[in-house]
PDB file of N, CA and C in Angstrom:
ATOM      1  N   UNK A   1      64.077  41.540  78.460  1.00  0.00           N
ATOM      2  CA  UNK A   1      63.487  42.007  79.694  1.00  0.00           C
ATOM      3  C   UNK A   1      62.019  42.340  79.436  1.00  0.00           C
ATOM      4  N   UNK A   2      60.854  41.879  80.576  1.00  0.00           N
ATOM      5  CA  UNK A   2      59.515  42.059  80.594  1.00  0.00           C
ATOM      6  C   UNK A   2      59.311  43.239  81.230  1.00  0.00           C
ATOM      7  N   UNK A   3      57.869  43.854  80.768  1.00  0.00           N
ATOM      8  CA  UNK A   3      57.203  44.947  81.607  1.00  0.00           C
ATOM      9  C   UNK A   3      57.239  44.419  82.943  1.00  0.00           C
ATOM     10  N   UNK A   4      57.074  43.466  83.634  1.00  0.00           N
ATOM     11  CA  UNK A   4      57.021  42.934  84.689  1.00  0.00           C
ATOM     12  C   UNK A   4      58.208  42.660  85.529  1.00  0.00           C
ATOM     13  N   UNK A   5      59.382  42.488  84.654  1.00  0.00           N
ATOM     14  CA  UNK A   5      61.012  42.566  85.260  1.00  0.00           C
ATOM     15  C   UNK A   5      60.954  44.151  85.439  1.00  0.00           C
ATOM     16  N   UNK A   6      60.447  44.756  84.556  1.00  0.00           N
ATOM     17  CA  UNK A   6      61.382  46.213  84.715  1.00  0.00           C
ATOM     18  C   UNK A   6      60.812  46.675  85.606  1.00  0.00           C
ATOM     19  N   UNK A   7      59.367  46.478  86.056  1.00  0.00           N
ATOM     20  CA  UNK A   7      58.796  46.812  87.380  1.00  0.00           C
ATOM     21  C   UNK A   7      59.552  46.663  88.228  1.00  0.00           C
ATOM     22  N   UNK A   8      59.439  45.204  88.414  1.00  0.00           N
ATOM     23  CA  UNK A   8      60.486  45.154  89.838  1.00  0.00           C
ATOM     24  C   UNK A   8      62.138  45.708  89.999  1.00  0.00           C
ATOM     25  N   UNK A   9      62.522  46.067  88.792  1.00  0.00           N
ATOM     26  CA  UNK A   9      64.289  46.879  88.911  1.00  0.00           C
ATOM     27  C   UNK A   9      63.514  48.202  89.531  1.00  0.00           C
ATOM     28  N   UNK A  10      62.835  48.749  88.722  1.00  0.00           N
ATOM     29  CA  UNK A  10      61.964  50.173  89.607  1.00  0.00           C
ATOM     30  C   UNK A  10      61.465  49.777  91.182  1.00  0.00           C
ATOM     31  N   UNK A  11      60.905  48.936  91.910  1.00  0.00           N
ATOM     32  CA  UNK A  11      60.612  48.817  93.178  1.00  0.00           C
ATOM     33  C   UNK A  11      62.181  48.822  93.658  1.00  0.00           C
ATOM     34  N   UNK A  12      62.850  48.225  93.063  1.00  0.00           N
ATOM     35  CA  UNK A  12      64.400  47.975  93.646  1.00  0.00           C
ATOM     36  C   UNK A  12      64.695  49.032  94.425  1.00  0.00           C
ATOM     37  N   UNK A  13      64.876  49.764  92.902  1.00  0.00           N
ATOM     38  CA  UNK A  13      65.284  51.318  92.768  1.00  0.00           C
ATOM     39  C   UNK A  13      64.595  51.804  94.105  1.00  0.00           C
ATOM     40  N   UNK A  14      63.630  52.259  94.373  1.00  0.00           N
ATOM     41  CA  UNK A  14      62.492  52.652  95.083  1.00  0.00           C
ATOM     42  C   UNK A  14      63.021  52.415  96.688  1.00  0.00           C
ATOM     43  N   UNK A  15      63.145  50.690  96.680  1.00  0.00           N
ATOM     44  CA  UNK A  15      63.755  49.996  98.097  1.00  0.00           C
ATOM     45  C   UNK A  15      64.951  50.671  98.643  1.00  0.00           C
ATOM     46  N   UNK A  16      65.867  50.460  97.463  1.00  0.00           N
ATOM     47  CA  UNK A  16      67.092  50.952  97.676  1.00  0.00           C
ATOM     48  C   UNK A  16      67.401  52.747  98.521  1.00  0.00           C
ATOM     49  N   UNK A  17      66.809  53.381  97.506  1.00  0.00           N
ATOM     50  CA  UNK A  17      67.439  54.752  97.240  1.00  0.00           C
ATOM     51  C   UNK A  17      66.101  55.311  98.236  1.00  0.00           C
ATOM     52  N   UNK A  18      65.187  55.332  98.667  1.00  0.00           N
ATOM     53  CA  UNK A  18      64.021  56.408  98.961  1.00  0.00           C
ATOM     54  C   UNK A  18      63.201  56.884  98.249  1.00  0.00           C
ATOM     55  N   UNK A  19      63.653  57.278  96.839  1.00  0.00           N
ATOM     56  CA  UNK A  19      63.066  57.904  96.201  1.00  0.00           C
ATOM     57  C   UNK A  19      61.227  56.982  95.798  1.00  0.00           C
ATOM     58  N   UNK A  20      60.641  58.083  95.084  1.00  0.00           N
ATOM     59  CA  UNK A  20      59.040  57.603  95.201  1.00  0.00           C
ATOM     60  C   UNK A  20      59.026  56.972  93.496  1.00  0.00           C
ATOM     61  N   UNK A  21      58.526  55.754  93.442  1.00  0.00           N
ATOM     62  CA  UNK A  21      58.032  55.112  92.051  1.00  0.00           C
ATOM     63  C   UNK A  21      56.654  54.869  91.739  1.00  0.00           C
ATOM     64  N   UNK A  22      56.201  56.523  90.987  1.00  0.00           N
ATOM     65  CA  UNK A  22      54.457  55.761  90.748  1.00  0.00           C
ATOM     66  C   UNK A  22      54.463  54.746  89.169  1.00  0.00           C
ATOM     67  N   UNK A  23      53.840  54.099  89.065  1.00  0.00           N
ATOM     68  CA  UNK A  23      53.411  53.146  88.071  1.00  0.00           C
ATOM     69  C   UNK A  23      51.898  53.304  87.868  1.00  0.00           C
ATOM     70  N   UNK A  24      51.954  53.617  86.546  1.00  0.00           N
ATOM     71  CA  UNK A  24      50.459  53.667  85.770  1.00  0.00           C
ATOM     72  C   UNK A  24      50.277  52.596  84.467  1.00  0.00           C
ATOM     73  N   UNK A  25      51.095  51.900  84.773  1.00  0.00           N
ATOM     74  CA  UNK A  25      50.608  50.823  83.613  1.00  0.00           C
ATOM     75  C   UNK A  25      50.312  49.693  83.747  1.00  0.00           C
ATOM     76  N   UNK A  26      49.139  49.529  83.869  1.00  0.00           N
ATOM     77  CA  UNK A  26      48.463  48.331  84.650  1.00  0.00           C
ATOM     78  C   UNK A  26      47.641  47.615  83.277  1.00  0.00           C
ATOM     79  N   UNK A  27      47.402  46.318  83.521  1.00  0.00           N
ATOM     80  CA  UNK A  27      46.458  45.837  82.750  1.00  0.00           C
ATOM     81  C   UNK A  27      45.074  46.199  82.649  1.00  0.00           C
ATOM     82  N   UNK A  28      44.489  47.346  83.788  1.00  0.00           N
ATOM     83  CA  UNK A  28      43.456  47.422  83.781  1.00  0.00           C
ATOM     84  C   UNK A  28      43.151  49.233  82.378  1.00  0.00           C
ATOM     85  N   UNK A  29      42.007  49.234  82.006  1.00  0.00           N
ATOM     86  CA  UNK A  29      41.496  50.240  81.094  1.00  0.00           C
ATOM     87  C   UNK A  29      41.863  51.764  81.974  1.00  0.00           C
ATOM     88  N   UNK A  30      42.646  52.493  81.484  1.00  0.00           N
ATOM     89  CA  UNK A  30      43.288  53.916  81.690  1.00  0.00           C
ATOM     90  C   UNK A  30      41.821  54.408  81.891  1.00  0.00           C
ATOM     91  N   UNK A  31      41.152  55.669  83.049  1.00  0.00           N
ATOM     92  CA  UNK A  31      40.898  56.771  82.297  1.00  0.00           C
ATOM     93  C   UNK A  31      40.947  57.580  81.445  1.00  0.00           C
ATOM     94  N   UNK A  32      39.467  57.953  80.702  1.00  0.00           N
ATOM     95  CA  UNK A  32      40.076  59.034  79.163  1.00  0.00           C
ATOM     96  C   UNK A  32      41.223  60.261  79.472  1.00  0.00           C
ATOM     97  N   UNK A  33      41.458  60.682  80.799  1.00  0.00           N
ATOM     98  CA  UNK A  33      42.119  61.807  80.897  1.00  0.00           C
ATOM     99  C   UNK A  33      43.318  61.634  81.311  1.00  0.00           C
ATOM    100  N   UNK A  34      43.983  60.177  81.281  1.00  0.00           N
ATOM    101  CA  UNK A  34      45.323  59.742  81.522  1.00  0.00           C
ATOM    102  C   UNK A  34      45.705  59.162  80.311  1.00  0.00           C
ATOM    103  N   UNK A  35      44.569  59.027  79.241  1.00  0.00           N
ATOM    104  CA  UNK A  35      45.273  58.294  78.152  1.00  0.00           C
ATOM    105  C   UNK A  35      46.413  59.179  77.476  1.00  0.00           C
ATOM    106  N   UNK A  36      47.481  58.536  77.451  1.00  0.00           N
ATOM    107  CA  UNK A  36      48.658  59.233  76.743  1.00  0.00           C
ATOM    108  C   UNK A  36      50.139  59.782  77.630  1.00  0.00           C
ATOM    109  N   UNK A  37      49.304  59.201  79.237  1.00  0.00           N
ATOM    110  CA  UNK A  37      50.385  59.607  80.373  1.00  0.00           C
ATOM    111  C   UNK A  37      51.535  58.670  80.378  1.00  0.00           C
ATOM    112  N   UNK A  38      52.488  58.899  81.088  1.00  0.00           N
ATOM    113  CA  UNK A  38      52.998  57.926  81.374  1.00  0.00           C
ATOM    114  C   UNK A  38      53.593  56.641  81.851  1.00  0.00           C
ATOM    115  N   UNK A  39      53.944  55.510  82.007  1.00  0.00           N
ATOM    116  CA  UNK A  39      54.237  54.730  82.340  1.00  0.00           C
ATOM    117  C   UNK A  39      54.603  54.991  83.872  1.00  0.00           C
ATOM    118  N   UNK A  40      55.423  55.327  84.040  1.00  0.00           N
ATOM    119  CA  UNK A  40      56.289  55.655  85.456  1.00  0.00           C
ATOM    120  C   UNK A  40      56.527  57.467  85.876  1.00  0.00           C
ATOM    121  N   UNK A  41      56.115  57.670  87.026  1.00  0.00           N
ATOM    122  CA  UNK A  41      56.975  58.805  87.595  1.00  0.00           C
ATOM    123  C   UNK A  41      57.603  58.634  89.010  1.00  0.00           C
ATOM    124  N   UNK A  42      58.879  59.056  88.373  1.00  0.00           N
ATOM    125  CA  UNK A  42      59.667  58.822  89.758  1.00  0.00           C
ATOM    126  C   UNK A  42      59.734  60.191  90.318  1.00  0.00           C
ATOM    127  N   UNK A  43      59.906  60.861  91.504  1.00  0.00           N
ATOM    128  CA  UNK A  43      59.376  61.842  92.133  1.00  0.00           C
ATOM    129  C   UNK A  43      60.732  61.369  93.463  1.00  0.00           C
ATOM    130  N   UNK A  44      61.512  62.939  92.812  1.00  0.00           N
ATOM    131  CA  UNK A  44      63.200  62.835  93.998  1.00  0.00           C
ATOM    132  C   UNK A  44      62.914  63.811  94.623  1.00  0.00           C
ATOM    133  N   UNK A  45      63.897  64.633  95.450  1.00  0.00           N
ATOM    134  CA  UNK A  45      63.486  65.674  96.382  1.00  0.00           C
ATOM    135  C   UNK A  45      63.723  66.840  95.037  1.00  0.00           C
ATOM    136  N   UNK A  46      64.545  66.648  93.917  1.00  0.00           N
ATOM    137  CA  UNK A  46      64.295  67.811  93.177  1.00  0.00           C
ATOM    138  C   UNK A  46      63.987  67.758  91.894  1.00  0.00           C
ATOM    139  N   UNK A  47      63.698  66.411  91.035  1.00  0.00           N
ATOM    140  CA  UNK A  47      63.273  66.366  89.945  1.00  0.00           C
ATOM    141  C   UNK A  47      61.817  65.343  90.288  1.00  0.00           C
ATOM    142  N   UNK A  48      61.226  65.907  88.928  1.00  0.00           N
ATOM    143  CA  UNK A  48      60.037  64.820  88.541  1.00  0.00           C
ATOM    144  C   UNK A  48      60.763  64.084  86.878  1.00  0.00           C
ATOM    145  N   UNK A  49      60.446  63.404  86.844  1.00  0.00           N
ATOM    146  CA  UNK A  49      60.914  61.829  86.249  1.00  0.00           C
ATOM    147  C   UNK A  49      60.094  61.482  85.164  1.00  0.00           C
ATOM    148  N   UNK A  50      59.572  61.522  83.918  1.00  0.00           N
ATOM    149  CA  UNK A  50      58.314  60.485  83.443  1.00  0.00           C
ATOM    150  C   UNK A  50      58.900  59.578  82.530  1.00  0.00           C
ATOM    151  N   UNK A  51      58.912  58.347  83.044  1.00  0.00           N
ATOM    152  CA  UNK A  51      59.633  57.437  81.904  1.00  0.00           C
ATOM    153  C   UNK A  51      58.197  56.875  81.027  1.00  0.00           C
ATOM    154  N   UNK A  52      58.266  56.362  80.186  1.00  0.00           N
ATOM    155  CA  UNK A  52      57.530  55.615  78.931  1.00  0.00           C
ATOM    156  C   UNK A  52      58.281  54.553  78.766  1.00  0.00           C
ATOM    157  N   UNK A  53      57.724  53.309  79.184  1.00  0.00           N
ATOM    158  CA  UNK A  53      58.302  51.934  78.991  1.00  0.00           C
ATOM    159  C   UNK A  53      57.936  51.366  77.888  1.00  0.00           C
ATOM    160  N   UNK A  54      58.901  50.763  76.256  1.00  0.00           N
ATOM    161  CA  UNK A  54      58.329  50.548  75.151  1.00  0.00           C
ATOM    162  C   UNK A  54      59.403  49.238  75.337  1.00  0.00           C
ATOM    163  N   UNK A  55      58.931  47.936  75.316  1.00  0.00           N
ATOM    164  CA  UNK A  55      59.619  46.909  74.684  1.00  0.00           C
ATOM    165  C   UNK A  55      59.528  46.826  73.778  1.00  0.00           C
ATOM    166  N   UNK A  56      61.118  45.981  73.211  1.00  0.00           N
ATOM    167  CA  UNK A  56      60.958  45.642  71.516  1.00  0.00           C
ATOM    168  C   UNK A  56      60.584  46.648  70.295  1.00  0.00           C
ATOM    169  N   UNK A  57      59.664  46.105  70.094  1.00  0.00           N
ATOM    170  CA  UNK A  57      58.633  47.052  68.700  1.00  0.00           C
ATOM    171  C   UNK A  57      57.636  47.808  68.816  1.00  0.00           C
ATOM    172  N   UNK A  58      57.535  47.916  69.896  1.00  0.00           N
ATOM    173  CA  UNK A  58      56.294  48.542  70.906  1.00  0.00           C
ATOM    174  C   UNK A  58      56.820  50.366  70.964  1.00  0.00           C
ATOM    175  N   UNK A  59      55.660  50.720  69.883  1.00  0.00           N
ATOM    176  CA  UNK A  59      56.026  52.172  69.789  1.00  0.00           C
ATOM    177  C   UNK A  59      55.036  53.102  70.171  1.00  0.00           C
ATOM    178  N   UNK A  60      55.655  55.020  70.378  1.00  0.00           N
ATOM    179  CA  UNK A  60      54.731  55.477  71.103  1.00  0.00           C
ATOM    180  C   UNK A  60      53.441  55.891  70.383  1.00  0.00           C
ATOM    181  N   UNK A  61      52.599  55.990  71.313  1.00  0.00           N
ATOM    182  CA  UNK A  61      50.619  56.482  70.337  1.00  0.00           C
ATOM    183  C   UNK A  61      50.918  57.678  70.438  1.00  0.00           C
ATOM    184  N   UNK A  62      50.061  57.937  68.944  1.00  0.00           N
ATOM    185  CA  UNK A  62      50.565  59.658  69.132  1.00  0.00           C
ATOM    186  C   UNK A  62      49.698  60.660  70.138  1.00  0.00           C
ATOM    187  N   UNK A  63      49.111  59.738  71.028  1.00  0.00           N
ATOM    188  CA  UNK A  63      48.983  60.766  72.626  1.00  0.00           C
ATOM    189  C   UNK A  63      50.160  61.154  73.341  1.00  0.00           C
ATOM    190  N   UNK A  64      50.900  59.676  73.022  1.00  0.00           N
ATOM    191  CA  UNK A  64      52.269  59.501  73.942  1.00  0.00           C
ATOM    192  C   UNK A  64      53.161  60.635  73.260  1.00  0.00           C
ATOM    193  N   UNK A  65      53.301  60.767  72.598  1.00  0.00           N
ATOM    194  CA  UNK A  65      53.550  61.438  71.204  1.00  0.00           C
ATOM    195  C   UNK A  65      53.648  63.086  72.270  1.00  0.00           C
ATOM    196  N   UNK A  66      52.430  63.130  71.926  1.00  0.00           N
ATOM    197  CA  UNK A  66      52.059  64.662  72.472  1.00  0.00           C
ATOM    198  C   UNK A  66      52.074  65.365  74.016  1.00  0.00           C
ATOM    199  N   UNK A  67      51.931  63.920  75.028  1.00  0.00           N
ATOM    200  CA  UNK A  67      52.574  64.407  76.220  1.00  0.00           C
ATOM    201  C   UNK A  67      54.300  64.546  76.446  1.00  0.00           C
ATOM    202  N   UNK A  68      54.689  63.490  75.769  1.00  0.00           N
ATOM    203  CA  UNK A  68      55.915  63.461  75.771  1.00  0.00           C
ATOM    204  C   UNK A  68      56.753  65.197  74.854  1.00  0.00           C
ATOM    205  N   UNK A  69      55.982  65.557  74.190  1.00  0.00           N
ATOM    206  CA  UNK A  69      56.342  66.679  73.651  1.00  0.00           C
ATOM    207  C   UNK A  69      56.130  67.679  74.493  1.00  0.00           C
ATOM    208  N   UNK A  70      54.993  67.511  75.183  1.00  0.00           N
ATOM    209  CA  UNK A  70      54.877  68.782  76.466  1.00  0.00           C
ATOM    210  C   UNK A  70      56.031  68.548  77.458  1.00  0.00           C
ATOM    211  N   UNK A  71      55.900  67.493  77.902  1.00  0.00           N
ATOM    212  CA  UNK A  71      57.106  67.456  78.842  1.00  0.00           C
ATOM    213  C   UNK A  71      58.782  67.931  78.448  1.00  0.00           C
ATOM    214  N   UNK A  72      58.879  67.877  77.110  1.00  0.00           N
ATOM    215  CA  UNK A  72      60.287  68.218  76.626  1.00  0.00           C
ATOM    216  C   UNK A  72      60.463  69.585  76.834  1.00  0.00           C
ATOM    217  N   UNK A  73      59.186  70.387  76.068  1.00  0.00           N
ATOM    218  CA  UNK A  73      59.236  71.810  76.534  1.00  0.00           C
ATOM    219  C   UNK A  73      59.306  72.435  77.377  1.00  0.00           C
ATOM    220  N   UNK A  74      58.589  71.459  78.464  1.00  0.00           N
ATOM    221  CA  UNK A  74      58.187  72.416  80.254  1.00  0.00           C
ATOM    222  C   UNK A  74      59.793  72.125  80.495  1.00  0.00           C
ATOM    223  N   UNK A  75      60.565  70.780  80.172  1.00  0.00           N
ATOM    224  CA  UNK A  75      61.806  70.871  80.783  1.00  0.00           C
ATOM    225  C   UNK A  75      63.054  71.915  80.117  1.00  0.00           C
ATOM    226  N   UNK A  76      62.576  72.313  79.294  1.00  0.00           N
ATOM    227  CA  UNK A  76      63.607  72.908  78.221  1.00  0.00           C
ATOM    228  C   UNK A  76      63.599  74.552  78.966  1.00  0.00           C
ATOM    229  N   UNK A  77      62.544  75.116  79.930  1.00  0.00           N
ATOM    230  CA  UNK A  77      62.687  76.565  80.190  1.00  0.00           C
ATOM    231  C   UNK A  77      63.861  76.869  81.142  1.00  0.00           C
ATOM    232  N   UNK A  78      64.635  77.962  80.834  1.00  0.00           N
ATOM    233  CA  UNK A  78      65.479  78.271  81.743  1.00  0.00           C
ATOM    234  C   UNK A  78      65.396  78.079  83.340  1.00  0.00           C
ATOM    235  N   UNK A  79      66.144  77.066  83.876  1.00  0.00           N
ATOM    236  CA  UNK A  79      66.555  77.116  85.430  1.00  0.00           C
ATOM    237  C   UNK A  79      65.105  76.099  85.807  1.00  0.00           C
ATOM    238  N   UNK A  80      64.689  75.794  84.385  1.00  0.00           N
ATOM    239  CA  UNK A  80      64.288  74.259  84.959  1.00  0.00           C
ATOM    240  C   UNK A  80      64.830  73.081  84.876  1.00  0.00           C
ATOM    241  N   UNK A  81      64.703  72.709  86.367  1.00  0.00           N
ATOM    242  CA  UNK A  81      65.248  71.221  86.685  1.00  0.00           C
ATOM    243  C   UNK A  81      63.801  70.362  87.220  1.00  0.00           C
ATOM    244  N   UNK A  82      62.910  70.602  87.081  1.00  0.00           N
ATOM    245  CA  UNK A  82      61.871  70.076  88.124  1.00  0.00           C
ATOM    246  C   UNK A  82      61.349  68.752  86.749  1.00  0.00           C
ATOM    247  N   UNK A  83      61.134  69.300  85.755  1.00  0.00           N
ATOM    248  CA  UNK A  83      60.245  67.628  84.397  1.00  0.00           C
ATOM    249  C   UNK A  83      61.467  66.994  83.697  1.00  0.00           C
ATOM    250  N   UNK A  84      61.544  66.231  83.292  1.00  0.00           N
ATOM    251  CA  UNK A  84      62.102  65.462  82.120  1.00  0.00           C
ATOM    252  C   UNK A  84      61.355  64.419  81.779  1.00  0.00           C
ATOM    253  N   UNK A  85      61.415  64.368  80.335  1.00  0.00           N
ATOM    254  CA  UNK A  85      60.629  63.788  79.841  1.00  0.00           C
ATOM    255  C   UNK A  85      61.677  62.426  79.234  1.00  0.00           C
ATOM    256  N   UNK A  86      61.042  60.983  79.460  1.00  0.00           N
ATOM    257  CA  UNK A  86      62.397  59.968  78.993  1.00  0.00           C
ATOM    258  C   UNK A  86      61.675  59.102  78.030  1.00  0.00           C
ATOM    259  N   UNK A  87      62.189  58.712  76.847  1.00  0.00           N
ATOM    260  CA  UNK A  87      61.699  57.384  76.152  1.00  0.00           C
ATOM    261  C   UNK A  87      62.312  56.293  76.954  1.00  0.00           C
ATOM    262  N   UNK A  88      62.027  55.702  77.809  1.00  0.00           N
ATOM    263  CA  UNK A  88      62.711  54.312  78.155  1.00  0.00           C
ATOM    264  C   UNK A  88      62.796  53.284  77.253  1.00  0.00           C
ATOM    265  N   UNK A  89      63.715  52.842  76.667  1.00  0.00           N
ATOM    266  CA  UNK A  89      63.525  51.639  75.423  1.00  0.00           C
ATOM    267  C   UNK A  89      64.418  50.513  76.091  1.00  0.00           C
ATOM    268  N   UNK A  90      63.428  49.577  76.497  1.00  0.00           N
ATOM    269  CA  UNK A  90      64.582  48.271  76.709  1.00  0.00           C
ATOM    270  C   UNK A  90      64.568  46.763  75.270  1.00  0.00           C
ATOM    271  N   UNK A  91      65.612  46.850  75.405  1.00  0.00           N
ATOM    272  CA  UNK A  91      65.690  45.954  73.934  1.00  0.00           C
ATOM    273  C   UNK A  91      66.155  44.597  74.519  1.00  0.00           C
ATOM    274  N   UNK A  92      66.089  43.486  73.987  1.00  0.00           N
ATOM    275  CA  UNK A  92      66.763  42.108  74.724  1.00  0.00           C
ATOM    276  C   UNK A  92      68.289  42.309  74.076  1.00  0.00           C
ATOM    277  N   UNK A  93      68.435  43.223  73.381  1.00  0.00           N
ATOM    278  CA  UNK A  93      70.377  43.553  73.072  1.00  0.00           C
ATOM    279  C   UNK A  93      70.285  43.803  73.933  1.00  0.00           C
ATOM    280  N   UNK A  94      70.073  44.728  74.599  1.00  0.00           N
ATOM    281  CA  UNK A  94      71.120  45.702  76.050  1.00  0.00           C
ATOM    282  C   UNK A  94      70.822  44.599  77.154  1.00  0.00           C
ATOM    283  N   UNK A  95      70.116  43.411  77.060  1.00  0.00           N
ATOM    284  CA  UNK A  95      70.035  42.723  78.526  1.00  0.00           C
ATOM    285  C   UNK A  95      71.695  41.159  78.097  1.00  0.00           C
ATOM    286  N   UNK A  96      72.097  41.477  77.660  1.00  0.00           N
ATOM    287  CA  UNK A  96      73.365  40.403  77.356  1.00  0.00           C
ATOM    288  C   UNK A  96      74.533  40.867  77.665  1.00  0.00           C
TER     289      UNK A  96
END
């Protein structure tokens, strides 16, 4: 599966259900103050979402590294449900 398939299962998603799919991973050059954000946030009526899309061998920078560590914590405080933080890993095993 491509960055470009998994897009469109996320618009699916999006079509389907209501819920909101932002996408920040574009071919074009990040701002310095997004470098290290994530790939996707999906945004429900009660959680926020941040997936990190890594095909294959494609591993995280240690920006990714370090937001992804903030996000574990903000989700880890008592009687929070609002962040989670996700490694999304799609491998061409799990597409067979």
């Amino acid at each position: 599966m491509t960055k470009s398939e998994t897009s469109e299962n996320f618009k699916t998603l999006e079509r389907l259900t209501g819920i909101r799919v932002y996408t920040f991973n574009s071919n074009r050059r990040m701002p310095p103050g997004s470098i290290g954000w994530m790939d996707r946030v999906i945004i429900t009526r009660s959680h926020i979402i941040c997936i990190e899309d890594k095909i294959g061998r494609d591993v995280l920078s240690d920006k990714q590294k370090e937001v992804g560590k903030s996000l574990k914590a903000l989700s880890r405080f008592p009687g929070s449900r609002v962040v989670y933080y996700l490694n999304y890993r799609v491998d061409a095993v799990l597409c067979s």
